[in-house]
Protein backbone atom coordinates (compact mmCIF):
# COMPACT_ATOMS: atom_id res chain seq x y z
CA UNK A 1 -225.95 184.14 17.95
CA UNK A 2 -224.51 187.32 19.94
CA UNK A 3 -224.22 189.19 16.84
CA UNK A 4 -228.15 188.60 16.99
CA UNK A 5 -228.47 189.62 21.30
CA UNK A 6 -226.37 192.60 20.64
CA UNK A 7 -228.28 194.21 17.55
CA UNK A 8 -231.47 195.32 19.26
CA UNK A 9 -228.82 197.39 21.88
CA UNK A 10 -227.44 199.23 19.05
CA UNK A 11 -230.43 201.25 18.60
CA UNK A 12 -230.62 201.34 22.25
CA UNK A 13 -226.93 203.26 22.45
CA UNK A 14 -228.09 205.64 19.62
CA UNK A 15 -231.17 206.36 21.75
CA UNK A 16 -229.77 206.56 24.99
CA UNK A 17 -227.10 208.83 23.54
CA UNK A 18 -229.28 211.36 22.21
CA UNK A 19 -231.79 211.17 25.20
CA UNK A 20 -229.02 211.57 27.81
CA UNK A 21 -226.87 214.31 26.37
CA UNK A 22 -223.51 214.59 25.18
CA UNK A 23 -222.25 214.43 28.63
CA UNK A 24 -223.03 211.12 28.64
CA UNK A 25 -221.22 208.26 26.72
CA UNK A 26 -222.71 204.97 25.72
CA UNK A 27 -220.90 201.97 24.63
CA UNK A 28 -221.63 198.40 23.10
CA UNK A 29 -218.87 196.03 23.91
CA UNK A 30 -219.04 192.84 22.19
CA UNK A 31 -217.92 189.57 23.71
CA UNK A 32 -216.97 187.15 21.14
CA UNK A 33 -213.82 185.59 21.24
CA UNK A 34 -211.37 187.01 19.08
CA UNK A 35 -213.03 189.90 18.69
CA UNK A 36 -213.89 191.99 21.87
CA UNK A 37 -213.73 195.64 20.42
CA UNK A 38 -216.49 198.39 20.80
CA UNK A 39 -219.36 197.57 18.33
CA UNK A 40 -221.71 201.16 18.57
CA UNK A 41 -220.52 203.82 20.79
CA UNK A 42 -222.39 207.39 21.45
CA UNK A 43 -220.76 210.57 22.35
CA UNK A 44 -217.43 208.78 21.80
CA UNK A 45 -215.21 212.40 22.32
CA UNK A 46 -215.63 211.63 26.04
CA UNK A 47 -213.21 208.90 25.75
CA UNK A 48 -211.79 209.29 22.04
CA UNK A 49 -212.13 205.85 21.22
CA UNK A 50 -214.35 204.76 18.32
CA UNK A 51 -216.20 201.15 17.07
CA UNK A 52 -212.95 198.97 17.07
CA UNK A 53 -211.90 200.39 19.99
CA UNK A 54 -210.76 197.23 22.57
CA UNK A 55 -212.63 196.57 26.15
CA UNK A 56 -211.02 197.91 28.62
CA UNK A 57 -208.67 196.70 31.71
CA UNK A 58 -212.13 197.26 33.86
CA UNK A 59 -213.90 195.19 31.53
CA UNK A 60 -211.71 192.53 30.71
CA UNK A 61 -211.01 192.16 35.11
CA UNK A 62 -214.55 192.30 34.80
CA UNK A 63 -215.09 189.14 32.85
CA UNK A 64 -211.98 187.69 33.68
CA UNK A 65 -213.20 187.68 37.44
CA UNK A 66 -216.35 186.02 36.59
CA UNK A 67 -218.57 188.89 38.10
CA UNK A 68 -221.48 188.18 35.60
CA UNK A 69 -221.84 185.25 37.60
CA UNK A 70 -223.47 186.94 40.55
CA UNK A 71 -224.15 190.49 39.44
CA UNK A 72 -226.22 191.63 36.01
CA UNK A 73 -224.32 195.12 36.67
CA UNK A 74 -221.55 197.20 38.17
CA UNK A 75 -222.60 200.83 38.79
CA UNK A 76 -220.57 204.11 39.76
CA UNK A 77 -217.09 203.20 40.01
CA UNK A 78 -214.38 205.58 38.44
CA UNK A 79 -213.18 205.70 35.34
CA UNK A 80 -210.17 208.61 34.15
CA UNK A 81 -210.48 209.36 30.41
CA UNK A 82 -207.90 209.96 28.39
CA UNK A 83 -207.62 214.02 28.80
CA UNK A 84 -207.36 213.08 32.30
CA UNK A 85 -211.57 214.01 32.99
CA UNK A 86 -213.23 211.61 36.12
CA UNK A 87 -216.07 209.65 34.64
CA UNK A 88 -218.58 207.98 36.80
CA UNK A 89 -218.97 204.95 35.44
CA UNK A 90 -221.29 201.85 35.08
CA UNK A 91 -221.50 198.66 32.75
CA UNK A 92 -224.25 196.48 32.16
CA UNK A 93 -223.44 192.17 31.72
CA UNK A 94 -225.81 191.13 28.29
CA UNK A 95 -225.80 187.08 28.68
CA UNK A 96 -227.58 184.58 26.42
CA UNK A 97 -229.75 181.81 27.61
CA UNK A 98 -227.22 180.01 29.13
CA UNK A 99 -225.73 182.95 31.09
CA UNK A 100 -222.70 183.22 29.55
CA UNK A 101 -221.60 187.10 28.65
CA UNK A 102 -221.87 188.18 25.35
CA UNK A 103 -221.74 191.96 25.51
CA UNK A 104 -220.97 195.11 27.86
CA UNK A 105 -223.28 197.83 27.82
CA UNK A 106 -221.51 201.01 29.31
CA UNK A 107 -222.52 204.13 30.73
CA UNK A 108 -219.81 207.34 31.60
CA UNK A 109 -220.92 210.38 32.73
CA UNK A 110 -218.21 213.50 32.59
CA UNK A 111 -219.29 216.08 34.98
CA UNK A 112 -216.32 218.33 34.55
CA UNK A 113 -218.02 221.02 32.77
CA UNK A 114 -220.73 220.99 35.63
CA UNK A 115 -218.13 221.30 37.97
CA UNK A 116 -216.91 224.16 35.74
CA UNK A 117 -220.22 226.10 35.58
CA UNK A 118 -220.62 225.32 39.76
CA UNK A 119 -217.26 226.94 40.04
CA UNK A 120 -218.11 229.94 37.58
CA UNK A 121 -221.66 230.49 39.71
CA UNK A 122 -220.28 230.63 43.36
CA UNK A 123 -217.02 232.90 42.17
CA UNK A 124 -220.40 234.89 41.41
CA UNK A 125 -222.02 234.69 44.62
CA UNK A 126 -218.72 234.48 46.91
CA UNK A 127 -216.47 237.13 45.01
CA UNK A 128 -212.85 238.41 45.75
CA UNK A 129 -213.36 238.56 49.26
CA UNK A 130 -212.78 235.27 49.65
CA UNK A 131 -209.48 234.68 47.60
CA UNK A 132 -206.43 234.11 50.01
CA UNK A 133 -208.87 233.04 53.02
CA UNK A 134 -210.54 230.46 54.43
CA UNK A 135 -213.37 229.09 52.39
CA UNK A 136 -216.97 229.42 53.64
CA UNK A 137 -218.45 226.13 51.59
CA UNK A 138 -216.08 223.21 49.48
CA UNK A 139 -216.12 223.26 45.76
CA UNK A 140 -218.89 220.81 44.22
CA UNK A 141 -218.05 217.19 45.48
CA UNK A 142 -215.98 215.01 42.93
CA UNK A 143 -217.23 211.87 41.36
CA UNK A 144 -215.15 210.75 43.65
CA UNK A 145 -216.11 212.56 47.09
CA UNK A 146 -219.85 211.32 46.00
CA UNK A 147 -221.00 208.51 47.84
CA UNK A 148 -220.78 206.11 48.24
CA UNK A 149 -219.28 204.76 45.19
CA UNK A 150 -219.59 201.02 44.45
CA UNK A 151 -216.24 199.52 43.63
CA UNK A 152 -216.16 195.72 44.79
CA UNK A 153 -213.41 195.14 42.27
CA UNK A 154 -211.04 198.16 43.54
CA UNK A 155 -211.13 198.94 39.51
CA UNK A 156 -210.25 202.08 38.01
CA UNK A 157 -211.07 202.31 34.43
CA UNK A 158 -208.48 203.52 31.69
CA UNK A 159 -210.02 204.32 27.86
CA UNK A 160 -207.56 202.85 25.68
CA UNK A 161 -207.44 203.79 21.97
CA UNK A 162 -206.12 200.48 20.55
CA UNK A 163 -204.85 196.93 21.91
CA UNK A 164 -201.02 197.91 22.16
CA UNK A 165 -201.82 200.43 24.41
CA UNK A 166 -204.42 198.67 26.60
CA UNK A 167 -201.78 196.03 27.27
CA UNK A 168 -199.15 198.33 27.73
CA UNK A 169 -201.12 200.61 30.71
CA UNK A 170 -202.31 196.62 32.16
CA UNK A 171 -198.24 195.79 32.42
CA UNK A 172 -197.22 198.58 33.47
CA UNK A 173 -199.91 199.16 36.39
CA UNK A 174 -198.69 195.09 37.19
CA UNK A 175 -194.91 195.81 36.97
CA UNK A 176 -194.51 199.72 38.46
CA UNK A 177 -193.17 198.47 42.02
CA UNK A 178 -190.57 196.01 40.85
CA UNK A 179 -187.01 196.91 41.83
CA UNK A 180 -185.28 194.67 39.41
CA UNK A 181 -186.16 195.45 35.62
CA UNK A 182 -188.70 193.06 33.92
CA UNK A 183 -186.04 191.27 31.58
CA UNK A 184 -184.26 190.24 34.81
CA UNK A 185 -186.59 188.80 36.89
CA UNK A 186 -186.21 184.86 38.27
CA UNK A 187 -189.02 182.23 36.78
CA UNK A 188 -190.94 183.00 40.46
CA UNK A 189 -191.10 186.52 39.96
CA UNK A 190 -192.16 185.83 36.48
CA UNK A 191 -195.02 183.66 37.39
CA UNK A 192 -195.89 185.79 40.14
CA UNK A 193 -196.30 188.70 37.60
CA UNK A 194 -198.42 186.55 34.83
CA UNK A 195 -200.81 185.43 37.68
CA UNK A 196 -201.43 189.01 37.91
CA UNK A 197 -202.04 189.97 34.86
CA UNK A 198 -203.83 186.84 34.09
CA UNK A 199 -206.40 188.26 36.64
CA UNK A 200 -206.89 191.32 35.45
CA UNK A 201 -207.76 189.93 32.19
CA UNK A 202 -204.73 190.47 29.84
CA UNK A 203 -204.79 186.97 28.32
CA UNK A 204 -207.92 187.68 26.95
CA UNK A 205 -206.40 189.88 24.54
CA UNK A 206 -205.00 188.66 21.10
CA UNK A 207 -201.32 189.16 20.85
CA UNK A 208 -201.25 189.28 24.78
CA UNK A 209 -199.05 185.75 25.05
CA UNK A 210 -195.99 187.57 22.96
CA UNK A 211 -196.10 190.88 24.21
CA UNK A 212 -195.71 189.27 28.12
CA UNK A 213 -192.99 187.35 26.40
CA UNK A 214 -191.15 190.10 24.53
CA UNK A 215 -191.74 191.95 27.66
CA UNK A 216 -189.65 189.01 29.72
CA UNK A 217 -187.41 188.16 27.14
CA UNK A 218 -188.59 184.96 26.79
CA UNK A 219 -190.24 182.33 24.61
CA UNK A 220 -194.16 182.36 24.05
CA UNK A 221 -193.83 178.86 25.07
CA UNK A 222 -192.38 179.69 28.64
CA UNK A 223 -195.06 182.48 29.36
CA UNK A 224 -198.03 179.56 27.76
CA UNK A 225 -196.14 177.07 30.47
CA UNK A 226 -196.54 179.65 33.26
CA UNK A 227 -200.06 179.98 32.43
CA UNK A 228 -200.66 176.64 32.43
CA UNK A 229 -199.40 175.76 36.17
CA UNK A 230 -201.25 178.99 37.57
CA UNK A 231 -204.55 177.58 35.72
CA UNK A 232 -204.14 174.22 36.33
């Protein structure tokens, strides 16, 4: 049934990518379990990834949080592509009848090389002189400086090129202020952590219960017990 809701937006990525420009990159994310992976994808060398490619953290915190729920769409937050490039970015819920998602249709604009050309044209109009002093007028505002940008979620989005390292970034964002290494921490501490990661989404991954568990040094049945307590 989603295979059938997500075909007509296939054409719809080709299209937008072409009408848009290839500053703009437009994803299909399909929903289904066991699969979530990109399904059509325009003007993919923005983020490198490909069809296959997995959802990323922001999407998974996305649907892990339930936003569909209240919101059809999440537009302008930030989003840092692999060659380190701010994207604006926006994602669009696709639901079925019931209202349950099925797909993510994403938008990311790169303005870099507009920021480029901006920087090219006013070394044109304000030359030497002003090299060493105090500038007259700020460089072209950031995606970020823009406003205002709409981040209920406090979500920056990272453009993983396979699972392994989706999962990896998601743990390590989790674990980067821990004193005591990961493979050391008490059963509280542990918990504490999976909660964490279990909101932004990791668990909806496939293979996500073992690496947690490899990560802990513990069994896949003490990380599924954790799980099951902070569900519960």
């Amino acid at each position: 049934m989603s295979a059938d809701i997500l075909q007509p937006y296939k054409v719809l990525v080709e299209f937008l990518g072409k009408a848009l420009g290839p500053d703009y990159e437009v994803v299909l994310q399909d929903l289904t379990p066991g699969n979530k992976c990109i399904v059509a994808i325009a003007n993919g060398h923005i983020s490198g990834r490909q069809v296959g490619s997995p959802l990323t953290n922001a999407g998974l915190q996305m649907i892990s949080s339930r936003l569909y729920e209240s919101r059809d769409f999440l537009s302008n937050y930030k989003g840092i592509a692999e060659n380190g490039h701010v994207l604006r970015s926006s994602t669009m819920f696709i639901k079925d009848s019931s209202g349950k998602p099925v797909g993510l249709l994403c938008i990311n604009f790169d303005d870099s090389r507009f920021n480029e050309l901006s920087e090219k044209l006013m070394a044109v109009v304000h030359p030497d002189v002003f090299r060493g002093g105090t500038p007259v007028l700020n460089k072209t505002l950031s995606v970020s400086q823009e406003a205002p940008i709409e981040e209920p979620l406090q979500i920056t989005e990272n453009f993983a090129m396979d699972i392994a390292t989706l999962m990896q970034k998601m743990f390590d964002e989790t674990t980067i202020s821990l004193e005591t290494p990961v493979d050391h921490l008490n059963q509280y501490e542990r918990k504490d952590i999976i909660a964490k990661l279990n909101e932004k989404g990791l668990f909806q991954l496939k293979g996500a219960i073992s690496f947690v568990a490899k990560k802990f040094s513990c069994s896949t049945a003490t990380v599924y017990r954790y799980l099951s307590e902070i569900t519960s």
